[in-house]
Structure formats: structure tokens, C-alpha cells
PDB file of N, CA and C in Angstrom:
ATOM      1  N   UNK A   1       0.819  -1.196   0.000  1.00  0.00           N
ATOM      2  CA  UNK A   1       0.000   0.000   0.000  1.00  0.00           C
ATOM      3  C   UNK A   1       0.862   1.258   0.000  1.00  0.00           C
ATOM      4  N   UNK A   2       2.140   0.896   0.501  1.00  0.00           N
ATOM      5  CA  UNK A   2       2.854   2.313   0.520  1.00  0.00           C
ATOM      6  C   UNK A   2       3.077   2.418  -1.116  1.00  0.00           C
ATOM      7  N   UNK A   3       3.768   1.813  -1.644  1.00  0.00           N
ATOM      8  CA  UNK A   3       3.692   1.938  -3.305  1.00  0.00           C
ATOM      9  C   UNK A   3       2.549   2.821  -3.954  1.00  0.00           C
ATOM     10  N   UNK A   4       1.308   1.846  -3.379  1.00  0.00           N
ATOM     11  CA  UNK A   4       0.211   2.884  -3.518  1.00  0.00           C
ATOM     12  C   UNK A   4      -0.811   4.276  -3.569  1.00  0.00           C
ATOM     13  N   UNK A   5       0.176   4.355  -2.121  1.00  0.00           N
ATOM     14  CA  UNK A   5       0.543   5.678  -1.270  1.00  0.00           C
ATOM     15  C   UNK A   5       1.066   6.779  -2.878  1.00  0.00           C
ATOM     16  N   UNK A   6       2.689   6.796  -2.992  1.00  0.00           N
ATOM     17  CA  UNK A   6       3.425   7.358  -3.657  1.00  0.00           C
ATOM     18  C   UNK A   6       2.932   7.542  -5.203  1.00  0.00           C
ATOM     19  N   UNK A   7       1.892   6.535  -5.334  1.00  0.00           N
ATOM     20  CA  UNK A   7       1.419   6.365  -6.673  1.00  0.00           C
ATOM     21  C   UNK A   7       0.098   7.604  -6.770  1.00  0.00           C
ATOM     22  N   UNK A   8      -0.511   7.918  -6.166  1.00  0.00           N
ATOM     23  CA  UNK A   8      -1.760   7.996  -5.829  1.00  0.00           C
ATOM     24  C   UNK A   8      -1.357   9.634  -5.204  1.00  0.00           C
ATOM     25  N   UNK A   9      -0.249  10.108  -4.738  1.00  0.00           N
ATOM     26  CA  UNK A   9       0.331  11.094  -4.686  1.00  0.00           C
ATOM     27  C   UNK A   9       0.519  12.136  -6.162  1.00  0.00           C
ATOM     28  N   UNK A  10       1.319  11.018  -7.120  1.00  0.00           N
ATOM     29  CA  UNK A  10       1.686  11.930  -8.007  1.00  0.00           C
ATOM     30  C   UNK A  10       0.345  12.227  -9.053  1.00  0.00           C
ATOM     31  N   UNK A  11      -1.135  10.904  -8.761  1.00  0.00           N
ATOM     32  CA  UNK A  11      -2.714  12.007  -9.118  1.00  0.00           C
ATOM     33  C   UNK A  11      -2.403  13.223  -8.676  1.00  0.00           C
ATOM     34  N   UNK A  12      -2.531  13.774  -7.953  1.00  0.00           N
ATOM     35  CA  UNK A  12      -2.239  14.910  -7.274  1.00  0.00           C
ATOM     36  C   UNK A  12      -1.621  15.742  -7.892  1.00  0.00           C
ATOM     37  N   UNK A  13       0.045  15.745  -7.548  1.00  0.00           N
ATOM     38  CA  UNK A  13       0.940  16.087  -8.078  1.00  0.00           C
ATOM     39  C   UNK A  13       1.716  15.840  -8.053  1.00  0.00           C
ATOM     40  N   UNK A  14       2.655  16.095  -9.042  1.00  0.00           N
ATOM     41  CA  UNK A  14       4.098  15.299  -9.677  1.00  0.00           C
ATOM     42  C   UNK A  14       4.908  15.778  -8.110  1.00  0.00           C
ATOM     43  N   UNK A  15       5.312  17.103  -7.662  1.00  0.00           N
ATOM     44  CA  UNK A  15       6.111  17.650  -6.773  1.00  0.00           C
ATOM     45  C   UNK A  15       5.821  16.604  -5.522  1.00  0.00           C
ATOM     46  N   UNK A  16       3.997  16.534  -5.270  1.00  0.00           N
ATOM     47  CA  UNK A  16       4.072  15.842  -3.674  1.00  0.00           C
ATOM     48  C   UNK A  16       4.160  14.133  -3.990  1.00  0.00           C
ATOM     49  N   UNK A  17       4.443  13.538  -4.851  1.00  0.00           N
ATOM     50  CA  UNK A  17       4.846  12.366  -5.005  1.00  0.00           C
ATOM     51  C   UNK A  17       6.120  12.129  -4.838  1.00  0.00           C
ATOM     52  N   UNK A  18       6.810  13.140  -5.582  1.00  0.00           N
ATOM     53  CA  UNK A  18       8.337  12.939  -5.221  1.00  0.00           C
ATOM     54  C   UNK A  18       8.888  13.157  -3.536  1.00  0.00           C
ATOM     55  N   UNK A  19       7.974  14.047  -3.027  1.00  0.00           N
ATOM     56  CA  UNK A  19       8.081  14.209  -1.489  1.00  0.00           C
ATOM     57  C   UNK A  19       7.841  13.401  -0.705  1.00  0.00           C
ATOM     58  N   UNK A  20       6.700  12.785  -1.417  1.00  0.00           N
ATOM     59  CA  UNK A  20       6.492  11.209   0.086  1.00  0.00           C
ATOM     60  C   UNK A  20       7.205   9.870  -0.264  1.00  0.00           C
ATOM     61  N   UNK A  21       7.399  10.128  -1.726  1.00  0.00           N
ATOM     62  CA  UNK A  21       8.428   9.263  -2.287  1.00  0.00           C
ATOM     63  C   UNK A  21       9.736   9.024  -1.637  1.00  0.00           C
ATOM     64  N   UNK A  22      10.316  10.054  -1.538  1.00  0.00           N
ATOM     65  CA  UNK A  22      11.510  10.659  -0.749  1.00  0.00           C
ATOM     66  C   UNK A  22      11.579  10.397   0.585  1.00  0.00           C
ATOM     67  N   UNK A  23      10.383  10.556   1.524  1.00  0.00           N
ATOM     68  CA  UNK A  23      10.311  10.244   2.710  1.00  0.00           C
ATOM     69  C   UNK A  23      10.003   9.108   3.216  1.00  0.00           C
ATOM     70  N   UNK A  24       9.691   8.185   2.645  1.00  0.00           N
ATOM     71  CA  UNK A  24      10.313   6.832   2.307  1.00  0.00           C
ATOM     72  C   UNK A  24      11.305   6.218   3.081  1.00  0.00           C
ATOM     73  N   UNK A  25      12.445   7.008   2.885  1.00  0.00           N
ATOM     74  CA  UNK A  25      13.559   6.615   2.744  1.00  0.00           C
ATOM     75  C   UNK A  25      13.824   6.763   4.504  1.00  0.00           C
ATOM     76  N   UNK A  26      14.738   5.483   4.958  1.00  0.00           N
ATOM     77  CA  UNK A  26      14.849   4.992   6.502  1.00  0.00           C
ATOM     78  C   UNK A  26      13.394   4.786   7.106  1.00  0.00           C
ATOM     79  N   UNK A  27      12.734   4.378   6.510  1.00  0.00           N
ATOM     80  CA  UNK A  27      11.485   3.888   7.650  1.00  0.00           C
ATOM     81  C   UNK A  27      11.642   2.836   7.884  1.00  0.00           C
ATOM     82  N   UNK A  28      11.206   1.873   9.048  1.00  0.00           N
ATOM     83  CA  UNK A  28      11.683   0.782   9.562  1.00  0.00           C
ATOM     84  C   UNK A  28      10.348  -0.099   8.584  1.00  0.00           C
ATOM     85  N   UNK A  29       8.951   0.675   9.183  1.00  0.00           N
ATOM     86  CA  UNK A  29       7.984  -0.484   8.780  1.00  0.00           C
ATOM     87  C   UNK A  29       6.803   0.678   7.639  1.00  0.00           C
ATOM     88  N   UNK A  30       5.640   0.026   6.616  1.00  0.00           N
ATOM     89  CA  UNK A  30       5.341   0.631   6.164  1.00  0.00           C
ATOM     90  C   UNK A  30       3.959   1.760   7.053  1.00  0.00           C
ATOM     91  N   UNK A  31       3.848   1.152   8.139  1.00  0.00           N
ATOM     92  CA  UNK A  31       3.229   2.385   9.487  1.00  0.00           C
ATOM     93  C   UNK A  31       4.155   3.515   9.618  1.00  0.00           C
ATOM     94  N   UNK A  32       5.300   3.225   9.791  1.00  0.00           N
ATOM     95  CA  UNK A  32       6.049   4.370  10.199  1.00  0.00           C
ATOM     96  C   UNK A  32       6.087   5.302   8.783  1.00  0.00           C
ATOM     97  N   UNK A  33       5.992   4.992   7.523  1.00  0.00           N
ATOM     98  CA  UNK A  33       6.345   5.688   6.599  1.00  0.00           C
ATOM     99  C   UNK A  33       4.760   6.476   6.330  1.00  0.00           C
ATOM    100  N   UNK A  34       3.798   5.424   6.530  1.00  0.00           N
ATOM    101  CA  UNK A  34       2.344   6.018   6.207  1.00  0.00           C
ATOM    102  C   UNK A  34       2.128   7.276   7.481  1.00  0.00           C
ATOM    103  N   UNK A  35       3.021   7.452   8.514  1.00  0.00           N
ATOM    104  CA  UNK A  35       2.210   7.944   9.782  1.00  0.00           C
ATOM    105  C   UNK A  35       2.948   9.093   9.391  1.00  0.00           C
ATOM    106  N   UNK A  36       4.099   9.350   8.652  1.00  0.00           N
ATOM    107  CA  UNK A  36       4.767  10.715   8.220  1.00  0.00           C
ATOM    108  C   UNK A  36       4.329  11.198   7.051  1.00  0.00           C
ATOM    109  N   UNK A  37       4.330  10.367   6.212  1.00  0.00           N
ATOM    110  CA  UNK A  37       3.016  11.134   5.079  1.00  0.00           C
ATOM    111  C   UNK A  37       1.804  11.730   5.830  1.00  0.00           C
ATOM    112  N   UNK A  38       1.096  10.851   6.609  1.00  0.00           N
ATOM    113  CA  UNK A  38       0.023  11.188   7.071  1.00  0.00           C
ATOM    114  C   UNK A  38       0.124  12.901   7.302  1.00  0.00           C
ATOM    115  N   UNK A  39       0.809  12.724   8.674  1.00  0.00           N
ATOM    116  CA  UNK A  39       1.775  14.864   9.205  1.00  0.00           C
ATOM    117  C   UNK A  39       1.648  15.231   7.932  1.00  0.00           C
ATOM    118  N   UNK A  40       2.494  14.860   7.017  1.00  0.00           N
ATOM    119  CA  UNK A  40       2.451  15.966   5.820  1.00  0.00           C
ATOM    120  C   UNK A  40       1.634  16.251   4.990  1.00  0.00           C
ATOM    121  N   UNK A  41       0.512  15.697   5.040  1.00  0.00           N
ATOM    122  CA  UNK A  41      -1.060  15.561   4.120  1.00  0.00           C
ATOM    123  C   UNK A  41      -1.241  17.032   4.591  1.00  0.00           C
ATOM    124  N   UNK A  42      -1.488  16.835   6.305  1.00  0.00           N
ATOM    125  CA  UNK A  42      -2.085  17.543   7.122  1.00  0.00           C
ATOM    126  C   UNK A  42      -1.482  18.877   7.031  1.00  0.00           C
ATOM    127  N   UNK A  43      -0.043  18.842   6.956  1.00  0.00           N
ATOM    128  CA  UNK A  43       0.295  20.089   7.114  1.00  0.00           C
ATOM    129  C   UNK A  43       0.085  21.037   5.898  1.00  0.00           C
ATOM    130  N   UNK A  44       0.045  20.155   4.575  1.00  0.00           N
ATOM    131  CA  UNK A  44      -0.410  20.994   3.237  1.00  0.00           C
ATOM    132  C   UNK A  44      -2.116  21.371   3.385  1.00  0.00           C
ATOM    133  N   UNK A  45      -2.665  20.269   4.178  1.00  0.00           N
ATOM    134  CA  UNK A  45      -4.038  21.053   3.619  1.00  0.00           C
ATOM    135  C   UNK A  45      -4.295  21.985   5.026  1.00  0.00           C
ATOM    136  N   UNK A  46      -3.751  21.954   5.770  1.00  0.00           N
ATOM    137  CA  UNK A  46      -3.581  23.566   6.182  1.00  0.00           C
ATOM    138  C   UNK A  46      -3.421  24.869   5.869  1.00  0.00           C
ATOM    139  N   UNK A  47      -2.207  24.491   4.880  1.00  0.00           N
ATOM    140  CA  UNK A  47      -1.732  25.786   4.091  1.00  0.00           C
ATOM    141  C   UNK A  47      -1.254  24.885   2.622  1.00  0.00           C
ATOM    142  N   UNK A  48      -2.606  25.056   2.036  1.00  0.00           N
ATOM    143  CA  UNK A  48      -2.771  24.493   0.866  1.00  0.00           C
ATOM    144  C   UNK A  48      -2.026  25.479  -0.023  1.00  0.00           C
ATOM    145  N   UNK A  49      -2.602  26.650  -0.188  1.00  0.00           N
ATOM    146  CA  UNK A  49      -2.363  28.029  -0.732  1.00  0.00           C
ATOM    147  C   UNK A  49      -0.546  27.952  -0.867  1.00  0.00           C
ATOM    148  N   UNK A  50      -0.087  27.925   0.606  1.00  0.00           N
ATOM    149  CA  UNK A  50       1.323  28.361   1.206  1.00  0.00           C
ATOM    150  C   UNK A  50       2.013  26.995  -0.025  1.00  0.00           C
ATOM    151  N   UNK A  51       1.690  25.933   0.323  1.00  0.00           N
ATOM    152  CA  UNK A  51       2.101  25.075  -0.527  1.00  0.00           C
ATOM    153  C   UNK A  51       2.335  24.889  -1.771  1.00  0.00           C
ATOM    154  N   UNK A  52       1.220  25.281  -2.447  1.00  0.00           N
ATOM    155  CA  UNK A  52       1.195  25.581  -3.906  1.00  0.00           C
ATOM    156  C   UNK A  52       2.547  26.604  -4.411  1.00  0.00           C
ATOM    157  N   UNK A  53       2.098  27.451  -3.672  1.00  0.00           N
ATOM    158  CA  UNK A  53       3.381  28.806  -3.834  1.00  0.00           C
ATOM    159  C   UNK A  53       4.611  28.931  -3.506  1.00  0.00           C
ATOM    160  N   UNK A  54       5.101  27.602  -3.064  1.00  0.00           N
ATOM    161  CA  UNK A  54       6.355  27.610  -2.831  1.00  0.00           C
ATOM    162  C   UNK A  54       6.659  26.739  -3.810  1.00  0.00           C
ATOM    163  N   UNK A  55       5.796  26.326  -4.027  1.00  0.00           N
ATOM    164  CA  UNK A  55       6.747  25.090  -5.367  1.00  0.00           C
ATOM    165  C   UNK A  55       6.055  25.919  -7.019  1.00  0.00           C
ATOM    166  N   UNK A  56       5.519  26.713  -7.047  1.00  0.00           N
ATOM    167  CA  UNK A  56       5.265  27.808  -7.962  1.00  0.00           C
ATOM    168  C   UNK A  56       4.088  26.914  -9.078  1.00  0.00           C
ATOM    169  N   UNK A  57       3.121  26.788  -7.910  1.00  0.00           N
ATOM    170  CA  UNK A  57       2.182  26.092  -8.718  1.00  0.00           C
ATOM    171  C   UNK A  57       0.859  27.095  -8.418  1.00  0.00           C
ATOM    172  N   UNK A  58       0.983  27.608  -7.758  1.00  0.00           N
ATOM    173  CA  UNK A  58      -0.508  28.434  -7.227  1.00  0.00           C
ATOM    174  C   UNK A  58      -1.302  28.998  -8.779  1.00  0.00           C
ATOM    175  N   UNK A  59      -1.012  29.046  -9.721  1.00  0.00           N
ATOM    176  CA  UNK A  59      -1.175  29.835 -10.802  1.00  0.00           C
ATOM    177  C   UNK A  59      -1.420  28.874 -11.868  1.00  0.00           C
ATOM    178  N   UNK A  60      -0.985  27.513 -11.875  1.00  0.00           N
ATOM    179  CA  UNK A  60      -1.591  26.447 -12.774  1.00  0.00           C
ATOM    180  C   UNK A  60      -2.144  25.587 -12.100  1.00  0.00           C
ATOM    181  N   UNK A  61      -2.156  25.417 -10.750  1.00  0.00           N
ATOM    182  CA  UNK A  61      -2.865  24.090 -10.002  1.00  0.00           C
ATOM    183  C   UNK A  61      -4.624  24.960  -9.174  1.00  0.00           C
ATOM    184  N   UNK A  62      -5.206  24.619  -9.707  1.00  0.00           N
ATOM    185  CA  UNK A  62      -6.391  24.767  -9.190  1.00  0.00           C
ATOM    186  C   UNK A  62      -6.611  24.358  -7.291  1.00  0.00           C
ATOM    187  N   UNK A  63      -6.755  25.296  -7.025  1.00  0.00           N
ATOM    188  CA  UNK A  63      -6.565  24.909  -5.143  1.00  0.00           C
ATOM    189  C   UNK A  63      -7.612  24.165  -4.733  1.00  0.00           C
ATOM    190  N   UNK A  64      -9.231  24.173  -5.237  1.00  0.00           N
ATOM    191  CA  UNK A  64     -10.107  23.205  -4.672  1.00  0.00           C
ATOM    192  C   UNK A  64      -9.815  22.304  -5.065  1.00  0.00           C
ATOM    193  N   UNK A  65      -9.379  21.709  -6.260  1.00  0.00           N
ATOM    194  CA  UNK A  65      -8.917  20.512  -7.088  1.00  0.00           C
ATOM    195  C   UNK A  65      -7.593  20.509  -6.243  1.00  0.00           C
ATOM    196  N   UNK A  66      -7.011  20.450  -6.075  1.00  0.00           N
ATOM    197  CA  UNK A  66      -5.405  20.350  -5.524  1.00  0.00           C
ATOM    198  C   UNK A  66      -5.815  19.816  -3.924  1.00  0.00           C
ATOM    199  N   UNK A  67      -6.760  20.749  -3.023  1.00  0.00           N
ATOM    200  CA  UNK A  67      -7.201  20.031  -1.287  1.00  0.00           C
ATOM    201  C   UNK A  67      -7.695  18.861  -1.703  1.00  0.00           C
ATOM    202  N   UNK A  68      -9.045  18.867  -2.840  1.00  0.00           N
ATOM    203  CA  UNK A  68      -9.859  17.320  -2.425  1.00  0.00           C
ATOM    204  C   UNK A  68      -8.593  16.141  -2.897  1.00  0.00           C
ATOM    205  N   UNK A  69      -7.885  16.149  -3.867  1.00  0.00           N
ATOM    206  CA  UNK A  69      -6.981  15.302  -3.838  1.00  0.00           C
ATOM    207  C   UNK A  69      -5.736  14.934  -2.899  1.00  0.00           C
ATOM    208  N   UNK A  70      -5.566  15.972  -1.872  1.00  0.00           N
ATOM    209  CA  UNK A  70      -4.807  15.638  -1.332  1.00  0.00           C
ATOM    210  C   UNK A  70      -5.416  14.853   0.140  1.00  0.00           C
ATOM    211  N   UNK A  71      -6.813  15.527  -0.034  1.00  0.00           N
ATOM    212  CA  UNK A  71      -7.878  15.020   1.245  1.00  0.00           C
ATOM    213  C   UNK A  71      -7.996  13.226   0.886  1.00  0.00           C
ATOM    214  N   UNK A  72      -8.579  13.299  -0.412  1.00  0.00           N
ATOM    215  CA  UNK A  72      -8.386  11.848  -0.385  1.00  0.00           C
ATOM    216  C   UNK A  72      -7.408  10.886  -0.805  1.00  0.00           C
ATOM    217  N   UNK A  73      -6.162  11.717  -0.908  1.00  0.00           N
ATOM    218  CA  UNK A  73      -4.919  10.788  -0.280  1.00  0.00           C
ATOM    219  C   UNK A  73      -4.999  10.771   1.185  1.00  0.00           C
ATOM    220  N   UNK A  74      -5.316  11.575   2.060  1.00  0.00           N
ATOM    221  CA  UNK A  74      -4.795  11.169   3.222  1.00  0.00           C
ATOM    222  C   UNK A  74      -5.995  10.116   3.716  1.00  0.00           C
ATOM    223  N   UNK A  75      -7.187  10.167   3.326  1.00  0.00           N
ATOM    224  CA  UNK A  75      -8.328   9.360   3.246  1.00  0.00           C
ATOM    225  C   UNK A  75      -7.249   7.611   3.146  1.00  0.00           C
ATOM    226  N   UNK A  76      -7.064   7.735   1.633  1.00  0.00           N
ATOM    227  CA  UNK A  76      -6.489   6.457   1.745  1.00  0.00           C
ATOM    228  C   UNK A  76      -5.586   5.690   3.077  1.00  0.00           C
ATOM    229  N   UNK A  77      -4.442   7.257   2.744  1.00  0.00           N
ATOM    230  CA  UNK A  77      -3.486   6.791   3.870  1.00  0.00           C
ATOM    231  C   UNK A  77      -4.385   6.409   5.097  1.00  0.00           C
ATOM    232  N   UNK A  78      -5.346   6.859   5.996  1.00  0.00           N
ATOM    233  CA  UNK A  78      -6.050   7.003   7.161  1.00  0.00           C
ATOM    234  C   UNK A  78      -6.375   5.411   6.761  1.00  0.00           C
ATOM    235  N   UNK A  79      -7.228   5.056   6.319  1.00  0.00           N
ATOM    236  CA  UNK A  79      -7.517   3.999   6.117  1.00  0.00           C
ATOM    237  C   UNK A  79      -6.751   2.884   6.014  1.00  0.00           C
ATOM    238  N   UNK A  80      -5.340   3.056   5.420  1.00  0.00           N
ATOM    239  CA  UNK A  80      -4.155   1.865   5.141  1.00  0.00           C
ATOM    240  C   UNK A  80      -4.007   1.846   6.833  1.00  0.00           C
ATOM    241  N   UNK A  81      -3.246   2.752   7.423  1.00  0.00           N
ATOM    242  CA  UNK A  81      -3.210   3.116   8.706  1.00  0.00           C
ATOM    243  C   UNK A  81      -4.356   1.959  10.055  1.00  0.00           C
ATOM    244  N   UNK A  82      -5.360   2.182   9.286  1.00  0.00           N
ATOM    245  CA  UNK A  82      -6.715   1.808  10.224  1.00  0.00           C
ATOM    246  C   UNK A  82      -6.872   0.198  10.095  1.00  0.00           C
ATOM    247  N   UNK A  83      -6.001  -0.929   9.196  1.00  0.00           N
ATOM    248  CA  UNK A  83      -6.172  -1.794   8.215  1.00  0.00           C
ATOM    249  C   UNK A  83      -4.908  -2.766   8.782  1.00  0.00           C
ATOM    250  N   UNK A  84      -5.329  -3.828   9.378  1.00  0.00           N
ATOM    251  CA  UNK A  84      -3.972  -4.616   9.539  1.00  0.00           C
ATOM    252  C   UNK A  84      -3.072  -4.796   8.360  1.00  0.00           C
ATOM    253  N   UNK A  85      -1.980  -5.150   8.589  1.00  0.00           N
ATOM    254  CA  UNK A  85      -1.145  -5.525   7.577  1.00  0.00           C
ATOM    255  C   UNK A  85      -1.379  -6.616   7.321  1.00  0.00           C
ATOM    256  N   UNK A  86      -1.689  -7.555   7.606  1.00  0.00           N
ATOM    257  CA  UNK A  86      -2.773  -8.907   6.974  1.00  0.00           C
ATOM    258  C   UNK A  86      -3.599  -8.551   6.071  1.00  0.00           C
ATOM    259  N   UNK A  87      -4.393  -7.415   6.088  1.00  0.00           N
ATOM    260  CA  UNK A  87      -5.999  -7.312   5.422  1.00  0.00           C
ATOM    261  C   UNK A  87      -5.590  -6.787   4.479  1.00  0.00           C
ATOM    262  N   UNK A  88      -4.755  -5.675   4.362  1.00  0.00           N
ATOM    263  CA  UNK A  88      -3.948  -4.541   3.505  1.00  0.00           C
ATOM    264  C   UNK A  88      -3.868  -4.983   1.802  1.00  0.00           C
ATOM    265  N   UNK A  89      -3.711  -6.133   1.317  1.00  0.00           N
ATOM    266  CA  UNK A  89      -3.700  -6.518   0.094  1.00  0.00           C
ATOM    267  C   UNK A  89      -5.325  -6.731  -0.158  1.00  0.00           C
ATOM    268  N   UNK A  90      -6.120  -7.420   0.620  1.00  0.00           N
ATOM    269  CA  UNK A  90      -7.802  -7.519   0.636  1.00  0.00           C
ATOM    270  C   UNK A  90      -7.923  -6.199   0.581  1.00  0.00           C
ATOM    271  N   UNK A  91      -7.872  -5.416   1.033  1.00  0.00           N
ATOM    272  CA  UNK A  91      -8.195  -3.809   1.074  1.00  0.00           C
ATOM    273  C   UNK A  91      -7.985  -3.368  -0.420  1.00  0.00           C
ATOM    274  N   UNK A  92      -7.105  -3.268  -0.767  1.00  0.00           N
ATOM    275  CA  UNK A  92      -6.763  -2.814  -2.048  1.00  0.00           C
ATOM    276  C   UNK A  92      -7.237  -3.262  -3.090  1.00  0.00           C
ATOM    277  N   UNK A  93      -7.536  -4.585  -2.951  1.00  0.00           N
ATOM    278  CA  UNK A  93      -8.479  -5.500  -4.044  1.00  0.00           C
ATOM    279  C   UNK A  93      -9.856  -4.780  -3.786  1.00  0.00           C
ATOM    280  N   UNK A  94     -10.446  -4.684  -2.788  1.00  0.00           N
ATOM    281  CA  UNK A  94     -11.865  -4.142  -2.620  1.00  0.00           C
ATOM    282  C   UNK A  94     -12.365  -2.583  -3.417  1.00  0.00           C
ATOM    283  N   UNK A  95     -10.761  -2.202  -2.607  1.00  0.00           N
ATOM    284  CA  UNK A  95     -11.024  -0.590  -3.288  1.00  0.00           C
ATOM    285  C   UNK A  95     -10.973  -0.582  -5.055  1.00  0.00           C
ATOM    286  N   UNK A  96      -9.637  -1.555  -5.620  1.00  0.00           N
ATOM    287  CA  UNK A  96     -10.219  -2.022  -7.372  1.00  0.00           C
ATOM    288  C   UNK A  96     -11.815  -1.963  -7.568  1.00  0.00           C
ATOM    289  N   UNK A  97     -12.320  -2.931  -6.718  1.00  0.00           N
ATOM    290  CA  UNK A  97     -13.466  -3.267  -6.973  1.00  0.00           C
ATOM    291  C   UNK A  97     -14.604  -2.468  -7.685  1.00  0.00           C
ATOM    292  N   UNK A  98     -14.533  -1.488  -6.102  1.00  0.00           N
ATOM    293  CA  UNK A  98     -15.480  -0.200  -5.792  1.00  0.00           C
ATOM    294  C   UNK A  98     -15.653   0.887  -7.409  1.00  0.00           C
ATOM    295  N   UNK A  99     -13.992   0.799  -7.974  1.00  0.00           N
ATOM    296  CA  UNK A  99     -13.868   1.788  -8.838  1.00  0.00           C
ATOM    297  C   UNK A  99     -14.981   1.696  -9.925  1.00  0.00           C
TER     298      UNK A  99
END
């Protein structure tokens, strides 16, 4: 699911894929990597705006389009999070399903 995670990021955008992509890197288990994406979902759709504009997107990325996607990445993440690591492959098959 973390694959999933990073995948499902760059819907979004190319910049915050490469960021959780990146942060990745030294996590022991895929909780620990989902629970720091998680912080950083949070801290962009705080300052969604602030975000956009530092990576010089405010002006081609549409900001309501830019929160709900990042809302339902962290949706996912919340949910991988909420999901034993047993169930976690069933999960992902279900969510195929749903589409």
C-alpha cells in the first residue's frame, strides 16, 4: 500500500509524489512511513495556498482541485493506517473493486 501511497500522490501532483516518495527513505515499517506522510497531508491542507506557492504552482494548479486530492490521499493513507497488515492486500483489491 505504501507503493500505492506514492502512486496515488503523483494524481495529485508530480512535486508531492516525489516528497512522500523521498520520505520513504529509513522507515523501519510501512506504518512508520504512512504515519509521516500522514503529518504531511495535514500540514499541506492547512496551508494548501502556502504550498502551492512555494513550489510555484498556485497559478496552474487549481486549489479546490489540488485540497480534495490531497484530502483523499490522506483518506487512503487514514484507512491503510486503520487496516492490519494482513488485510492490507484484501483492502486494495476491494477498493479495485469499488472503482
Amino acid at each position: 500500500m505504501a507503493y500505492e501511497t506514492i502512486t496515488l500522490a503523483g494524481d495529485v501532483l508530480d512535486v508531492l509524489r516525489s516528497e512522500i516518495g523521498a520520505s520513504a527513505t529509513g522507515k523501519a515499517t510501512e506504518d512508520d512511513f504512512l504515519r509521516v506522510v500522514r503529518g504531511h497531508l495535514r500540514a499541506i491542507l492547512r496551508s494548501a495556498r502556502g504550498y502551492l506557492d512555494d513550489w510555484n504552482y498556485l497559478d496552474t494548479v487549481n486549489l479546490s482541485d489540488f485540497r480534495r486530492g490531497v484530502q483523499k490521499l490522506l483518506t487512503h493513507v487514514e484507512t491503510t493506517l486503520g487496516t492490519s497488515a494482513a488485510q492490507r492486500g484484501k483492502l486494495k483489491k476491494l477498493c479495485e473493486s469499488e472503482q
